[in-house]
Protein backbone atom coordinates (compact mmCIF):
# COMPACT_ATOMS: atom_id res chain seq x y z
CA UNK A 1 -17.89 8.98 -2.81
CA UNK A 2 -15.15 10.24 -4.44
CA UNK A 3 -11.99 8.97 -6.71
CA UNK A 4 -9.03 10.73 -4.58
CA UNK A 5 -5.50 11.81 -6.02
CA UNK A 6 -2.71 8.94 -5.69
CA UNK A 7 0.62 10.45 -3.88
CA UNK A 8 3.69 9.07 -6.33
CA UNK A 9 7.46 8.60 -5.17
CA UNK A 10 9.03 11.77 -3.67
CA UNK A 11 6.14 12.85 -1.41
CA UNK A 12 7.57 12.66 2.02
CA UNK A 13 4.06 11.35 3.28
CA UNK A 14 4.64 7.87 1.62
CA UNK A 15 7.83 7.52 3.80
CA UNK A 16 6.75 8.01 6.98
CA UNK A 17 4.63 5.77 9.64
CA UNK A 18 1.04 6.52 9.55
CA UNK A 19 -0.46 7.20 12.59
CA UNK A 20 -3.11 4.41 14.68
CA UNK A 21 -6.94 5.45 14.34
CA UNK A 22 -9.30 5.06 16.83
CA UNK A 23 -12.91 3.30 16.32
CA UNK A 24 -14.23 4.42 13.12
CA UNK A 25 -16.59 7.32 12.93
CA UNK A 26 -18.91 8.29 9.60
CA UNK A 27 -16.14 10.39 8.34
CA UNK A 28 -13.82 7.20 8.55
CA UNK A 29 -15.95 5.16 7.25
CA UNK A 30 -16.47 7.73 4.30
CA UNK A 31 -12.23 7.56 3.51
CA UNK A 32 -12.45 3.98 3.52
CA UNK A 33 -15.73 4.18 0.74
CA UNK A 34 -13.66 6.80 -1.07
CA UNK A 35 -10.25 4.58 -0.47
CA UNK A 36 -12.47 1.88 -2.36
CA UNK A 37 -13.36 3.53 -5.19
CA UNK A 38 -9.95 4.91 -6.07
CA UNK A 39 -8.40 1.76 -6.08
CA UNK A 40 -11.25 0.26 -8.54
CA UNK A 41 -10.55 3.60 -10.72
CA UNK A 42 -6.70 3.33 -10.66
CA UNK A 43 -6.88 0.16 -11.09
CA UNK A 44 -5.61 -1.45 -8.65
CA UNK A 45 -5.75 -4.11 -5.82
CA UNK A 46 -5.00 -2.02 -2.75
CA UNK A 47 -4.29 1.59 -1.30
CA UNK A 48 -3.29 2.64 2.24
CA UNK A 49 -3.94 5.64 3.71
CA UNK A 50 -0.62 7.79 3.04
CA UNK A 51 -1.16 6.82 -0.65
CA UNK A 52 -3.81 9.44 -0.97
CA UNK A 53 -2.04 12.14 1.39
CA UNK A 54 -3.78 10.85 4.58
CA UNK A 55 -1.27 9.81 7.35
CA UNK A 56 -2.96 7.00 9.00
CA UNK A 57 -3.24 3.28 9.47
CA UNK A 58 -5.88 2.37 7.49
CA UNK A 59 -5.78 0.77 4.01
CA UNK A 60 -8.59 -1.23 1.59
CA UNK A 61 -8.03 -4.30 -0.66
CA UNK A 62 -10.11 -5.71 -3.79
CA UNK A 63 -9.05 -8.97 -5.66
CA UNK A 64 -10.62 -11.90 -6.71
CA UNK A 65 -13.81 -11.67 -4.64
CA UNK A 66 -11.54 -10.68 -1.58
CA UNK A 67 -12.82 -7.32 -0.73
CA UNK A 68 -12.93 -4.50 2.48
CA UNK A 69 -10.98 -2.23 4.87
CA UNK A 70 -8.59 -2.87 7.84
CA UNK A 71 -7.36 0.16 10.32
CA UNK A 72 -4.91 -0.50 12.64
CA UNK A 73 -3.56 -3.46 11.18
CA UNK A 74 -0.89 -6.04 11.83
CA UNK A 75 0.56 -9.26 10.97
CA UNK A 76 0.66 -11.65 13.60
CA UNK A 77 1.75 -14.62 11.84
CA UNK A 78 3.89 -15.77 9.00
CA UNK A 79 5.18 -18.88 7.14
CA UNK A 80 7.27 -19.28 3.89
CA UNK A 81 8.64 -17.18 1.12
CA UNK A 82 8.01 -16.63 -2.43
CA UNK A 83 8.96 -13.95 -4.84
CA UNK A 84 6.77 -12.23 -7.27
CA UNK A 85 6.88 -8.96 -9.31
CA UNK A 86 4.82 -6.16 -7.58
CA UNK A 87 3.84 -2.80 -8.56
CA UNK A 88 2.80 0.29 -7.07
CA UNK A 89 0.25 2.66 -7.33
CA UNK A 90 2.25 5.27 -5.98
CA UNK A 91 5.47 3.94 -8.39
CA UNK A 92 3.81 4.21 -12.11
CA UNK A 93 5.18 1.75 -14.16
CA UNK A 94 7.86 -0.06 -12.04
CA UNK A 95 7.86 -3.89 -11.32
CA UNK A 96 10.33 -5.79 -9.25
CA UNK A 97 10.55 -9.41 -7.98
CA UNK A 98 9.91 -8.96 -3.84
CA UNK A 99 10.03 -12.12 -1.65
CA UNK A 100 7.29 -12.08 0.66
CA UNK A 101 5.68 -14.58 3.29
CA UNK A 102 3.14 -16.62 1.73
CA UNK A 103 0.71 -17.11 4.39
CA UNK A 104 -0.32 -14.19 6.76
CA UNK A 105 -2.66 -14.12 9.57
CA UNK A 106 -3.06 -10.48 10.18
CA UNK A 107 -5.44 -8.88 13.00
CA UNK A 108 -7.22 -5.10 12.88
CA UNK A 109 -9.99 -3.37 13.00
CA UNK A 110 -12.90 -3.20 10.04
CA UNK A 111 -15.14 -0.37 9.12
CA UNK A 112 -17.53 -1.38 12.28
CA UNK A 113 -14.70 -0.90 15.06
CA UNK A 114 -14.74 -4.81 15.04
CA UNK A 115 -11.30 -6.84 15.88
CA UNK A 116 -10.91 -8.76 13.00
CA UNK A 117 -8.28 -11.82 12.11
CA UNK A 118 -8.04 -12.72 8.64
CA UNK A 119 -5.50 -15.53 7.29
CA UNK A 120 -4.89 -15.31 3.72
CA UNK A 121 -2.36 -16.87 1.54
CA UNK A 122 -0.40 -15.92 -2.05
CA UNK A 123 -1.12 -12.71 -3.66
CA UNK A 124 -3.53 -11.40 -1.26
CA UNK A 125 -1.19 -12.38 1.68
CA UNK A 126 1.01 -10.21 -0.53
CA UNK A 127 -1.56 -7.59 -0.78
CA UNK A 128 -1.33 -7.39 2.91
CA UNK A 129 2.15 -7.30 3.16
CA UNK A 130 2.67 -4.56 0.72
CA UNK A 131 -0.26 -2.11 1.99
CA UNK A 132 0.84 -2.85 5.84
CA UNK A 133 4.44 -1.89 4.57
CA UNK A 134 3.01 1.67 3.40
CA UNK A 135 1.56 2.40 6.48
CA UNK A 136 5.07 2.02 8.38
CA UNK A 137 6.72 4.33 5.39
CA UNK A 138 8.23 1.32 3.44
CA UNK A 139 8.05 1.44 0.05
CA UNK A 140 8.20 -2.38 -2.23
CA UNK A 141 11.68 -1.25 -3.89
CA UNK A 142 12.90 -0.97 -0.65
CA UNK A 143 13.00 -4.51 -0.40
CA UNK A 144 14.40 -5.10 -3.86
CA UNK A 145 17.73 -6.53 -4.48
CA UNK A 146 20.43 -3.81 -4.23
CA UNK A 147 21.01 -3.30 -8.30
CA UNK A 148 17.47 -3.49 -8.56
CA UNK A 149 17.02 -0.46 -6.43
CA UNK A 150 19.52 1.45 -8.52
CA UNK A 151 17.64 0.91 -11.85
CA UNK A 152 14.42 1.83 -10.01
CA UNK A 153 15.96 5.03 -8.62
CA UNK A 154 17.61 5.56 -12.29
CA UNK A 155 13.74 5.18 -13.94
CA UNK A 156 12.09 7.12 -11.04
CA UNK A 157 14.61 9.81 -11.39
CA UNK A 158 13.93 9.34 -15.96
CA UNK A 159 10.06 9.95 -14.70
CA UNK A 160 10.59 12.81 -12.76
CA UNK A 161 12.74 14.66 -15.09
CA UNK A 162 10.58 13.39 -17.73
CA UNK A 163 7.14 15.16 -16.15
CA UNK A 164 5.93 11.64 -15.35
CA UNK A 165 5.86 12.44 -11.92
CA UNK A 166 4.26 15.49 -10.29
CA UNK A 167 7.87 16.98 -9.19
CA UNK A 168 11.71 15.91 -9.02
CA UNK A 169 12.50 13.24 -6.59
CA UNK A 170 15.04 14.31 -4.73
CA UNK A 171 15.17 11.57 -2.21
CA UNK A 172 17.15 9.79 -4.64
């Protein structure tokens, strides 16, 4: 097992729609392991796929007990809304208020190729929603009020030029 590099803001990987995986194999099941472990390192409470360079729909969660791996995943079902400040691995040291459903069923596979449904409500219905949005290219300050956005692109940009992240972000 291994703790894996995080992708940050400006790698074109984090902003595009991972690809569906078929049933898990050992070498699967070994990303998901090493998926695990980075988040726990990081720290953190989830990490698709595309976070660590890998372009596909899988992504791992760990909060409050709540632990494991989905591939293929989807949300089925919502209800409400609340908004909460998130972070991102992938966007060091930024934190927005995003309104998010508050209750989630979601459906996908786990690491035995088993069809899973899960219903889950508050932050790890949030955790959901934020690792599923990843793994369609969609990053949390997309999501962010408009003047939000600009301050976030303004710090990103302060990071970037500032050696905080790995290169310039251009996609600004």
């Amino acid at each position: 097992m291994a703790v894996l590099p995080i992708r940050t803001f400006g790698d074109p990987v984090l902003r595009r729609r991972a690809a569906e995986v078929g049933a898990p194999d050992d070498a699967m099941r070994k990303l998901m392991r090493d998926m695990r472990d980075t988040v726990i390192a990081a720290p953190g409470v989830g990490l698709a796929a595309p976070q660590i360079g890998v372009p596909r729909r899988v992504f791992v969660w760990t909060y409050e007990g709540s632990e494991g791996a989905l591939a293929n995943p989807a949300i089925v079902e919502q209800h409400g809304k609340a908004e909460a400040d998130e972070g991102c691995l992938s966007l060091p040291g930024l934190s927005y208020p995003v309104s998010r459903a508050e209750w989630v069923k979601a459906i996908g596979m786990n690491d035995r190729g088993d069809r899973v449904e899960m219903v889950m409500e508050d932050w790890l219905a949030r955790i959901f929603q934020h690792e599923i949005d990843h793994l369609d290219g969609v990053l949390f300050i997309d999501r962010i009020h408009p003047d939000l956005q600009r301050e976030a692109r303004r710090r990103l940009r302060e990071q970037a030029l500032s050696g905080v992240l790995p290169e310039p972000v251009s996609a600004l």
